[in-house]
C-alpha atoms as a PDB file:
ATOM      1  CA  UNK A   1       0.000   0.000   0.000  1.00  0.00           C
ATOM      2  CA  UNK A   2       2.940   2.265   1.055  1.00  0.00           C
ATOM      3  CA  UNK A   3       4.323   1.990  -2.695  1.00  0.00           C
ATOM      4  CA  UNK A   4       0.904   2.461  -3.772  1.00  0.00           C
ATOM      5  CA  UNK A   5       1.034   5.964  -2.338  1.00  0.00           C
ATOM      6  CA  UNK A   6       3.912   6.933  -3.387  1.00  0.00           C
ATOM      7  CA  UNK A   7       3.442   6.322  -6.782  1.00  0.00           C
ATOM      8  CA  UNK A   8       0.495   8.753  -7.071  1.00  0.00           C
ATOM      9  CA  UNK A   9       2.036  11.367  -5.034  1.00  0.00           C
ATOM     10  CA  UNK A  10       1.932  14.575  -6.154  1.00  0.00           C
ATOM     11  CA  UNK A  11       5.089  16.061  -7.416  1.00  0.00           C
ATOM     12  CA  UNK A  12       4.370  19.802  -6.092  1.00  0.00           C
ATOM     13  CA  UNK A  13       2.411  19.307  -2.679  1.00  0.00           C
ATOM     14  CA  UNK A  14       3.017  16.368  -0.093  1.00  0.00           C
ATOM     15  CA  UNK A  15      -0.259  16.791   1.651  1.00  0.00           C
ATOM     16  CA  UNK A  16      -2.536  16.527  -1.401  1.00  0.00           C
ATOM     17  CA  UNK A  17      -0.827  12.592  -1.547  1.00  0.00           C
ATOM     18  CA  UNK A  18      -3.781  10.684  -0.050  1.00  0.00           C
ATOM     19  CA  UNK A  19      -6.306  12.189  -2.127  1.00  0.00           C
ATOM     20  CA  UNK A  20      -4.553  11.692  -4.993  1.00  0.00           C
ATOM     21  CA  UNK A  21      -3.531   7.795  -4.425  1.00  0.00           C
ATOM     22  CA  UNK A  22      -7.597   7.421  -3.291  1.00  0.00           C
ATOM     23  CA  UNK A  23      -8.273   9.160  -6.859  1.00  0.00           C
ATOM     24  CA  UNK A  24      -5.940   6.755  -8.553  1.00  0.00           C
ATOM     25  CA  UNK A  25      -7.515   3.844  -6.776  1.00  0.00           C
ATOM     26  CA  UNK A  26     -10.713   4.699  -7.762  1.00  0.00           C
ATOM     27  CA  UNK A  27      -9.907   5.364 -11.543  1.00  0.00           C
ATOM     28  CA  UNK A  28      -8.314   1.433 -11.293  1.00  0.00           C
ATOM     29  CA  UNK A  29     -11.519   0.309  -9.668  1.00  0.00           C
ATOM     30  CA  UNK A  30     -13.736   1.844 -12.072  1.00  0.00           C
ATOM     31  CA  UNK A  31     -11.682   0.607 -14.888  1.00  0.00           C
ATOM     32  CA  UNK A  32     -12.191  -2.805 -13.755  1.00  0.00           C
ATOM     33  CA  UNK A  33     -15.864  -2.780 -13.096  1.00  0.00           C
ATOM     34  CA  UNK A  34     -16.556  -0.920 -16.434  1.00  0.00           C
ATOM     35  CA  UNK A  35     -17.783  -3.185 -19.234  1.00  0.00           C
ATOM     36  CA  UNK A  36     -15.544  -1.564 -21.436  1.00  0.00           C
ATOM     37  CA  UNK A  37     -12.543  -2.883 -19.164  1.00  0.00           C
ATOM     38  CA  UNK A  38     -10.290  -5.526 -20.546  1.00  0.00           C
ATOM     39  CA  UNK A  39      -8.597  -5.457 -17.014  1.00  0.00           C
ATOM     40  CA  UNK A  40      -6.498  -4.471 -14.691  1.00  0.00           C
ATOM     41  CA  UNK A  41      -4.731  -1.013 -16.220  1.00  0.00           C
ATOM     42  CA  UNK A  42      -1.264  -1.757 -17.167  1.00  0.00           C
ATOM     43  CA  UNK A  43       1.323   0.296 -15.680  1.00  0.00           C
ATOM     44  CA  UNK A  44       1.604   3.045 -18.496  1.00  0.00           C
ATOM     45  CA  UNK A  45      -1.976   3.749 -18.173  1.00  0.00           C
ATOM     46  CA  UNK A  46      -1.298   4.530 -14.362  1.00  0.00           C
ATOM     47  CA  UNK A  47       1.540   6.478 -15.126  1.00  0.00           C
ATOM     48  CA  UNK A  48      -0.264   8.456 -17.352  1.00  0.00           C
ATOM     49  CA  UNK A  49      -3.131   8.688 -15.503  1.00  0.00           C
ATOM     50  CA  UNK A  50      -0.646  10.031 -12.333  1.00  0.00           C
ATOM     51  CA  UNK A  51       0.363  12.295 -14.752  1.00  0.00           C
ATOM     52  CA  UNK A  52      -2.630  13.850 -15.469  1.00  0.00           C
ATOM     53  CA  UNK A  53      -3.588  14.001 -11.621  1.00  0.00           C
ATOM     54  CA  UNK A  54       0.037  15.776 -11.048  1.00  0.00           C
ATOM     55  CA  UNK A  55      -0.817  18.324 -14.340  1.00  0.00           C
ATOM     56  CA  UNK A  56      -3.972  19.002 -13.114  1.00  0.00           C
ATOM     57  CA  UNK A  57      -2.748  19.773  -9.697  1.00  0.00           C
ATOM     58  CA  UNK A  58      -0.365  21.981 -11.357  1.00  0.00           C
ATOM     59  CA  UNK A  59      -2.439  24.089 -13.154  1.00  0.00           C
ATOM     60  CA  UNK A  60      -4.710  24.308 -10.239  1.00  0.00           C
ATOM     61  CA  UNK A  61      -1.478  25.776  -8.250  1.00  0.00           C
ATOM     62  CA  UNK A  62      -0.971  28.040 -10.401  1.00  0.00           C
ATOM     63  CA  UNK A  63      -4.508  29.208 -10.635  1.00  0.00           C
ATOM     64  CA  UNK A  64      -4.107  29.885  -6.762  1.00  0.00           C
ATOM     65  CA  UNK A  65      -0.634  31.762  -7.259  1.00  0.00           C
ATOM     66  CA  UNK A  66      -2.101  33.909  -9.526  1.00  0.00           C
ATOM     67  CA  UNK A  67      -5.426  34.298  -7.168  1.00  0.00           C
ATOM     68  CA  UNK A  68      -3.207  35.485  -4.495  1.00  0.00           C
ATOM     69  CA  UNK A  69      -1.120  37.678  -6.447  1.00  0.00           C
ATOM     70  CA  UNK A  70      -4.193  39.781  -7.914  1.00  0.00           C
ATOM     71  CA  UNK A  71      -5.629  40.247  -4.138  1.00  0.00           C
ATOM     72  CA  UNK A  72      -2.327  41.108  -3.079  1.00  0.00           C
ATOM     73  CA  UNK A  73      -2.633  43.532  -6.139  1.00  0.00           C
ATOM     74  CA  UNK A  74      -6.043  44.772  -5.179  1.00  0.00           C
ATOM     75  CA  UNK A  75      -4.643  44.924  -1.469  1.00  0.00           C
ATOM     76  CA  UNK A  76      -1.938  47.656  -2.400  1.00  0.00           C
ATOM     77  CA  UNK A  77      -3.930  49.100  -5.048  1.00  0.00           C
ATOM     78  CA  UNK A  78      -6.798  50.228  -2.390  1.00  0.00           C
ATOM     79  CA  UNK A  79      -4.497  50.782   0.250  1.00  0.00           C
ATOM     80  CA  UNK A  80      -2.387  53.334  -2.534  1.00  0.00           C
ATOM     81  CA  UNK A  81      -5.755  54.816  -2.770  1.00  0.00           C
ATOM     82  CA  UNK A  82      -6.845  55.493   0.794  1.00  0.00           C
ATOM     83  CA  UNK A  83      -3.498  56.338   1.348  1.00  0.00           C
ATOM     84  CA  UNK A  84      -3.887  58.983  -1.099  1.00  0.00           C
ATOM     85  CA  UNK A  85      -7.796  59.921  -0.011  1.00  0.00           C
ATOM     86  CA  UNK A  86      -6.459  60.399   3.253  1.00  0.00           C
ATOM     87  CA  UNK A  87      -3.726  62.836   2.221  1.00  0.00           C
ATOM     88  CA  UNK A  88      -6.612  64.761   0.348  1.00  0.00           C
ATOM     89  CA  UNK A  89      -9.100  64.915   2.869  1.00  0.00           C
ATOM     90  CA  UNK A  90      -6.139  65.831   5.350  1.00  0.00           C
ATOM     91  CA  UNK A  91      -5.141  68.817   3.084  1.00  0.00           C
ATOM     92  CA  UNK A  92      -8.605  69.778   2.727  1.00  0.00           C
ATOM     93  CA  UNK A  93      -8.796  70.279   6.398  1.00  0.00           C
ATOM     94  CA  UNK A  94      -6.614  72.584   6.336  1.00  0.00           C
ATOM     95  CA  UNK A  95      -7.890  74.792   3.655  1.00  0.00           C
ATOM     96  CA  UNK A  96      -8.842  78.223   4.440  1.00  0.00           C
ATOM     97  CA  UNK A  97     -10.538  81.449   2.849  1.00  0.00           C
ATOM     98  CA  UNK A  98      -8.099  83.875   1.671  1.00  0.00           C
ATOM     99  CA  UNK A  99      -8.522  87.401   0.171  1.00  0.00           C
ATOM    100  CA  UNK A 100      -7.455  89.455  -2.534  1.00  0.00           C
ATOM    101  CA  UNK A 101      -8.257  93.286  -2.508  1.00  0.00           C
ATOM    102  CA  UNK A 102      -8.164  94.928  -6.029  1.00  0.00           C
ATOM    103  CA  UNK A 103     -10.371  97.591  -8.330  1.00  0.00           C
ATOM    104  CA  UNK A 104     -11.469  94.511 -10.269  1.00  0.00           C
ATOM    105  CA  UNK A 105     -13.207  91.192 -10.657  1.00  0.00           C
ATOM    106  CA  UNK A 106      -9.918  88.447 -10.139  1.00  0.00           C
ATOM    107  CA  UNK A 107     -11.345  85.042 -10.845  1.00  0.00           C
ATOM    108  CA  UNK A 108      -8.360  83.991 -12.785  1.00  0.00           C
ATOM    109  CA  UNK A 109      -5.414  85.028 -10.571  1.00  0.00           C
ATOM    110  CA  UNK A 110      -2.352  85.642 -12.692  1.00  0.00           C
ATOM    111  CA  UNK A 111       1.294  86.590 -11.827  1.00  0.00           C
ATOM    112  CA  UNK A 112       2.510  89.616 -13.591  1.00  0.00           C
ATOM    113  CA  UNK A 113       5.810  91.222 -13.665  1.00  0.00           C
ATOM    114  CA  UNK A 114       5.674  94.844 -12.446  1.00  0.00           C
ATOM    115  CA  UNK A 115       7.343  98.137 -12.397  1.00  0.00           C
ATOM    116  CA  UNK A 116       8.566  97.539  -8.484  1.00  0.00           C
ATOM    117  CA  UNK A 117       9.307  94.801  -7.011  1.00  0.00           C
ATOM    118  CA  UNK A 118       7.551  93.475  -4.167  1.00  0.00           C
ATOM    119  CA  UNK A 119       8.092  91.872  -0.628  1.00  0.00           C
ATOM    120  CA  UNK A 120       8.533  88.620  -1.822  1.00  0.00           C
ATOM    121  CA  UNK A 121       9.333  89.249  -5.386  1.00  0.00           C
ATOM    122  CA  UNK A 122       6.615  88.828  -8.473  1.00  0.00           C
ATOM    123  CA  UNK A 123       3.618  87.075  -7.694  1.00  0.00           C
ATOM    124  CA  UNK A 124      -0.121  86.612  -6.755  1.00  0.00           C
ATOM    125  CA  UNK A 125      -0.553  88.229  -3.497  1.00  0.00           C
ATOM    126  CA  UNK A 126      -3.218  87.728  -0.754  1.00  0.00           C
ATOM    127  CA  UNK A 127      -4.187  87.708   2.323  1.00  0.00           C
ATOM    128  CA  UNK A 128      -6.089  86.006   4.990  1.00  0.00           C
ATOM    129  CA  UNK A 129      -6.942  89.247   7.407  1.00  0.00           C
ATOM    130  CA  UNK A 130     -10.147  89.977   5.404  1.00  0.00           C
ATOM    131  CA  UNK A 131      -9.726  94.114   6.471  1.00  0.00           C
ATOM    132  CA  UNK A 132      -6.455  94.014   5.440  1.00  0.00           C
ATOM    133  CA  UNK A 133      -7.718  93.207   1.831  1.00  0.00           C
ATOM    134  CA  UNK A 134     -10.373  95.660   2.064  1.00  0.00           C
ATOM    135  CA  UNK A 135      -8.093  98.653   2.538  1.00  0.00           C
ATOM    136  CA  UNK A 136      -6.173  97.687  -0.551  1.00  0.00           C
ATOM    137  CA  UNK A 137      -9.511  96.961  -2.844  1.00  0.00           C
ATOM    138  CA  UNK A 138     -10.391 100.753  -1.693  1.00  0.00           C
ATOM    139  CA  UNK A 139      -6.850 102.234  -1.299  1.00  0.00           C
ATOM    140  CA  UNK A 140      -6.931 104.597  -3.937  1.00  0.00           C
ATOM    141  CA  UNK A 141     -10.677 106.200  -2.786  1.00  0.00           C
ATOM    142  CA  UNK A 142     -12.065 104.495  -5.290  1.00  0.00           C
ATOM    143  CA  UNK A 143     -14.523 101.624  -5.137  1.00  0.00           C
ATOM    144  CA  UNK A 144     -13.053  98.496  -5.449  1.00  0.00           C
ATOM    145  CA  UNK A 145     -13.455  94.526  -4.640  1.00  0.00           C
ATOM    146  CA  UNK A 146     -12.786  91.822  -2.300  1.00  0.00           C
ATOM    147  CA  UNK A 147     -12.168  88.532  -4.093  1.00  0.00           C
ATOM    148  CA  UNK A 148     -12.641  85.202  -2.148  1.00  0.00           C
ATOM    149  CA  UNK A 149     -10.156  82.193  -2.911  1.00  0.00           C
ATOM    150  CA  UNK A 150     -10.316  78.998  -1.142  1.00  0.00           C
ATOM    151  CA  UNK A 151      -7.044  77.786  -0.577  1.00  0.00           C
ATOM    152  CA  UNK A 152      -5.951  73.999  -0.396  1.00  0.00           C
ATOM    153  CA  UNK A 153      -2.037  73.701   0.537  1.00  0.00           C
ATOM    154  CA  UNK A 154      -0.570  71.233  -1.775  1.00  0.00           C
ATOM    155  CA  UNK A 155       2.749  69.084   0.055  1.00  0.00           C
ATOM    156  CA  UNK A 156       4.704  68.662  -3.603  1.00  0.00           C
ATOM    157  CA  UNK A 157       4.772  72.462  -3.671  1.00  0.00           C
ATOM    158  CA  UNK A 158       8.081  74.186  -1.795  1.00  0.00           C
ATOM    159  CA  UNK A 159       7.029  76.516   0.722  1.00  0.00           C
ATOM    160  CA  UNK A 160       8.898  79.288   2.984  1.00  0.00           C
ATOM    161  CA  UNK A 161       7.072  80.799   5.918  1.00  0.00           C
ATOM    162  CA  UNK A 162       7.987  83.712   8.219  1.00  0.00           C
ATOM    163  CA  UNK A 163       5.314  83.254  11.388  1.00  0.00           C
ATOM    164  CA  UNK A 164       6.723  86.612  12.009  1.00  0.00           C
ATOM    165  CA  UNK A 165       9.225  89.277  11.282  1.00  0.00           C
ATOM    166  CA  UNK A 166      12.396  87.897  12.052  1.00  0.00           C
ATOM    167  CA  UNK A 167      15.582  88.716  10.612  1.00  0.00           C
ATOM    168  CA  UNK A 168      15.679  86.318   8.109  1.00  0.00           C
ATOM    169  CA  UNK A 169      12.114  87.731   6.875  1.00  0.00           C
ATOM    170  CA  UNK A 170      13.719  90.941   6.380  1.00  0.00           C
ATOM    171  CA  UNK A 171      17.056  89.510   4.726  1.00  0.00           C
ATOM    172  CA  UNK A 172      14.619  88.526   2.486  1.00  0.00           C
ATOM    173  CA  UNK A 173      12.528  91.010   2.258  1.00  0.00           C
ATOM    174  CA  UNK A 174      15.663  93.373   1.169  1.00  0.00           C
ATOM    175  CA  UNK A 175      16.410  90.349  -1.266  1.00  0.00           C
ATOM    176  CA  UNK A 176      13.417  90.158  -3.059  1.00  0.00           C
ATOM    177  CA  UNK A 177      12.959  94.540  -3.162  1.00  0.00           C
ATOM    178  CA  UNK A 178      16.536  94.401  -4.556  1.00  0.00           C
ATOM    179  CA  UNK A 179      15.363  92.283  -7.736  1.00  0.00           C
ATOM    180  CA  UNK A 180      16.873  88.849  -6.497  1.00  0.00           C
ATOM    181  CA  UNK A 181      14.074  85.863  -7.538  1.00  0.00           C
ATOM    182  CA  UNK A 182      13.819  82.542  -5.157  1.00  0.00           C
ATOM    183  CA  UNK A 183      12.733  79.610  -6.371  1.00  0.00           C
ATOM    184  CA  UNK A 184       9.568  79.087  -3.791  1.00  0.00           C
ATOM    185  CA  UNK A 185       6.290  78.268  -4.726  1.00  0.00           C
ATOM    186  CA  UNK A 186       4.375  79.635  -1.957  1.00  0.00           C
ATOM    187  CA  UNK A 187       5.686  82.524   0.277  1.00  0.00           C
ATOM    188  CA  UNK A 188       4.139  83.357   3.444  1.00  0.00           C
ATOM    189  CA  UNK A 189       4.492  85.928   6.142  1.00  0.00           C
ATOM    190  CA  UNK A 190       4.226  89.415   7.585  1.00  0.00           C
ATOM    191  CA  UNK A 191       3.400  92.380   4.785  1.00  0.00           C
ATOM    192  CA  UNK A 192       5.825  95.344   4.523  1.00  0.00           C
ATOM    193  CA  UNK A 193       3.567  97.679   4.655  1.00  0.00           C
ATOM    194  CA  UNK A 194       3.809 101.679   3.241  1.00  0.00           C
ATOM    195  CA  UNK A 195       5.022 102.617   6.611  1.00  0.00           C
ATOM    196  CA  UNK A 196       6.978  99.440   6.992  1.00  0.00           C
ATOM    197  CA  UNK A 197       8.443 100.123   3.795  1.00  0.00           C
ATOM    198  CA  UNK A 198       9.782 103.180   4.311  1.00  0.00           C
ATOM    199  CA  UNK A 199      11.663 101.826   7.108  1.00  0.00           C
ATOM    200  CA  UNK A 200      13.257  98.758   4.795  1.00  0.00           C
ATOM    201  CA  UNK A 201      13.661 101.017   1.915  1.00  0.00           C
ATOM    202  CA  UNK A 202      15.420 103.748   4.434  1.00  0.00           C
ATOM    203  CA  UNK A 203      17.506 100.354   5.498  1.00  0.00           C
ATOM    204  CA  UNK A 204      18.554  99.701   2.160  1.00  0.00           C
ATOM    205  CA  UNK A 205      20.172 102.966   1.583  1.00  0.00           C
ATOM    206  CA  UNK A 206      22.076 103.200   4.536  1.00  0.00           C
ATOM    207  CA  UNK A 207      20.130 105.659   6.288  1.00  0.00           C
ATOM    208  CA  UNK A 208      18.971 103.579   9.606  1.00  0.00           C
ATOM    209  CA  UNK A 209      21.179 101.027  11.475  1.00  0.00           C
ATOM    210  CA  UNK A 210      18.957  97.498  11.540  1.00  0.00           C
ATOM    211  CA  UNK A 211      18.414  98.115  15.219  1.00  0.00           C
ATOM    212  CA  UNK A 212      16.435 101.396  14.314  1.00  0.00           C
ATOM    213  CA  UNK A 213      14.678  99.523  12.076  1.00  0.00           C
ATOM    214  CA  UNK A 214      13.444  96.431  14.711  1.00  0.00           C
ATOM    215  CA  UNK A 215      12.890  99.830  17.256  1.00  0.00           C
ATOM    216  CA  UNK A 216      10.394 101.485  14.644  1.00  0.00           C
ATOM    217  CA  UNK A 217       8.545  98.284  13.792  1.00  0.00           C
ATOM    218  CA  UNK A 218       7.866  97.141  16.830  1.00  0.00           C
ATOM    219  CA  UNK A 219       4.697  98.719  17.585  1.00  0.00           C
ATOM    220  CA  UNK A 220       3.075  98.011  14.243  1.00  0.00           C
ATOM    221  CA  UNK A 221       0.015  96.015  13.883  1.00  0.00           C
ATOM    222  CA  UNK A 222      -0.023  92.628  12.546  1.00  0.00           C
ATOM    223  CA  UNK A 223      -0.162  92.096   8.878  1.00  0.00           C
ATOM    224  CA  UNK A 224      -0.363  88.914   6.772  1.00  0.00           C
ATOM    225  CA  UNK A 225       0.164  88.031   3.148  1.00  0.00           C
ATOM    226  CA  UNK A 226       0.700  84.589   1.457  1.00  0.00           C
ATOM    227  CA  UNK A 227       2.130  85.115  -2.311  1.00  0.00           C
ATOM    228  CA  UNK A 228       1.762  82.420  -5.254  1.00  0.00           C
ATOM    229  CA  UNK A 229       5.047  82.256  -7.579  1.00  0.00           C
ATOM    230  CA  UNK A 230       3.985  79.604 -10.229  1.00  0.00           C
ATOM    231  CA  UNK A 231       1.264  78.292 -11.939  1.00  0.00           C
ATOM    232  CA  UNK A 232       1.262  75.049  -9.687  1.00  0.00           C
ATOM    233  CA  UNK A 233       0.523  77.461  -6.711  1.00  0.00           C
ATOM    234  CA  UNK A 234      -1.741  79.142  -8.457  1.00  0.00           C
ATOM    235  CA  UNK A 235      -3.480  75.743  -8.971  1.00  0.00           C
ATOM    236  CA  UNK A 236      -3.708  75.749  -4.883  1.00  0.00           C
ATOM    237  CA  UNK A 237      -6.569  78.815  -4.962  1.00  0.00           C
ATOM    238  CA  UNK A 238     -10.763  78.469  -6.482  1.00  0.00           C
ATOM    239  CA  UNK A 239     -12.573  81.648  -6.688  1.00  0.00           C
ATOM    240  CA  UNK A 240     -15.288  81.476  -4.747  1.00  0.00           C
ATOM    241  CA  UNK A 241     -16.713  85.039  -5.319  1.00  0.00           C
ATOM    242  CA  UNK A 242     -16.535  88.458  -4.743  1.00  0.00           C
ATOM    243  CA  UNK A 243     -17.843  91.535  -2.960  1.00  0.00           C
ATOM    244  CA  UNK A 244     -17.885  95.575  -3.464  1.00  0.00           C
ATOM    245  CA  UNK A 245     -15.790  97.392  -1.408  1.00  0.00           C
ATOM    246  CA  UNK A 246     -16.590 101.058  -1.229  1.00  0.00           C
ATOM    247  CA  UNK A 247     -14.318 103.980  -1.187  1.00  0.00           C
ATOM    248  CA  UNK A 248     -14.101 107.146   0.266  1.00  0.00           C
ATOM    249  CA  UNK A 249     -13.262 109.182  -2.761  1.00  0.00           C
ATOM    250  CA  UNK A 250     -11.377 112.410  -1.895  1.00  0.00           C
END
């Protein structure tokens, strides 16, 4: 019985054996009883029908191989996904309304080169102190308008942020005034503004120390602004509307 078994073992998987040998046994049987039987089946017709069990076990392997590898496919496909759902949903918790004060309509924000340079060179500017944007829609006396972005960060992006004025935000500041581009994306931080500029501009020429300067800011009111430098920032902002702002013409 022992060599019995092991001739119908299966070549791949040990602990299919007894199933197969039973399988074998009962092919023999069934040969026997069947009219069409001339006897006992010779030993090529058991090798071939081993064969056949072993080839059939081998296909159904790989059948299960390639069952596993598609779930562990689906597996890291759907966990990619969440992964990446997640990392949406967790930037869109952090979005936030920001504002842009102007005479006009923006609801395609652009970045222009301009006469002067700005604070943090060329760019889309805004804001997220909503009366801080008003003054500038409405800075000239003339009616002007709030526009409304909402603003989703975006992590491939390269960011530099100045929570406050520090003396790298001014090194920068100076920098970027002077006609030297960066290569950031996003800029955020404190606004130089016309007061504030005076003082940098007064610091450029030589005509305060940098203490004075730190002594003459240091009483101003918070200001904000967050500028956009490419078109993958601006990519970071939808319009969501606007509003009139009126002036108090002169």
């Amino acid at each position: 019985m022992k060599s019995m078994k092991r001739i119908y073992t299966c070549n791949k998987c040990g602990r299919h054996q007894s199933k197969i040998y039973f399988d074998a046994v009962l092919f023999a049987l069934l040969q026997m009883l069947s009219f069409q039987s001339t006897g006992f089946p010779d030993e090529k017709s058991i090798t071939e029908e081993k064969n056949n069990f072993n080839n059939i076990h081998k296909i159904n392997s790989i059948k299960f191989e390639v069952k596993i590898f598609k779930t562990v496919l689906h597996l890291d496909m759907r966990c990619s996904i969440i992964g990446k759902n997640q990392k949406i949903k967790k930037m869109k918790d952090r979005s936030m309304i920001l504002y842009h004060g102007r005479g006009e309509i923006v609801e395609y924000p652009e970045i222009r080169k301009a006469k002067f340079n700005k604070d943090f060179y060329f760019g889309f500017y805004c804001t997220k102190i909503e009366e801080q944007a008003k003054r500038w829609a409405s800075r000239y006396g003339s009616d002007g308008y709030l526009n409304k972005y909402e603003y989703i960060p975006n992590s491939n992006l390269s960011y530099l942020t100045f929570p406050e004025m520090t003396e790298e935000w001014l090194d920068f500041v100076v920098a970027c005034r002077s006609g030297k581009a960066h290569k950031y994306d996003i800029v955020e931080g404190p606004m130089a503004d016309d007061t504030i500029y005076n003082y940098i501009q007064n610091f450029i020429d030589g005509k305060i120390s940098r203490a004075a300067f730190w002594e003459l800011v240091k009483f101003k009111h918070p200001t904000h602004q967050i500028s956009f430098h490419s078109i993958s920032a601006l990519d970071t902002l939808t319009f969501v509307g606007s509003e009139v702002v009126y002036g108090q013409k002169k």
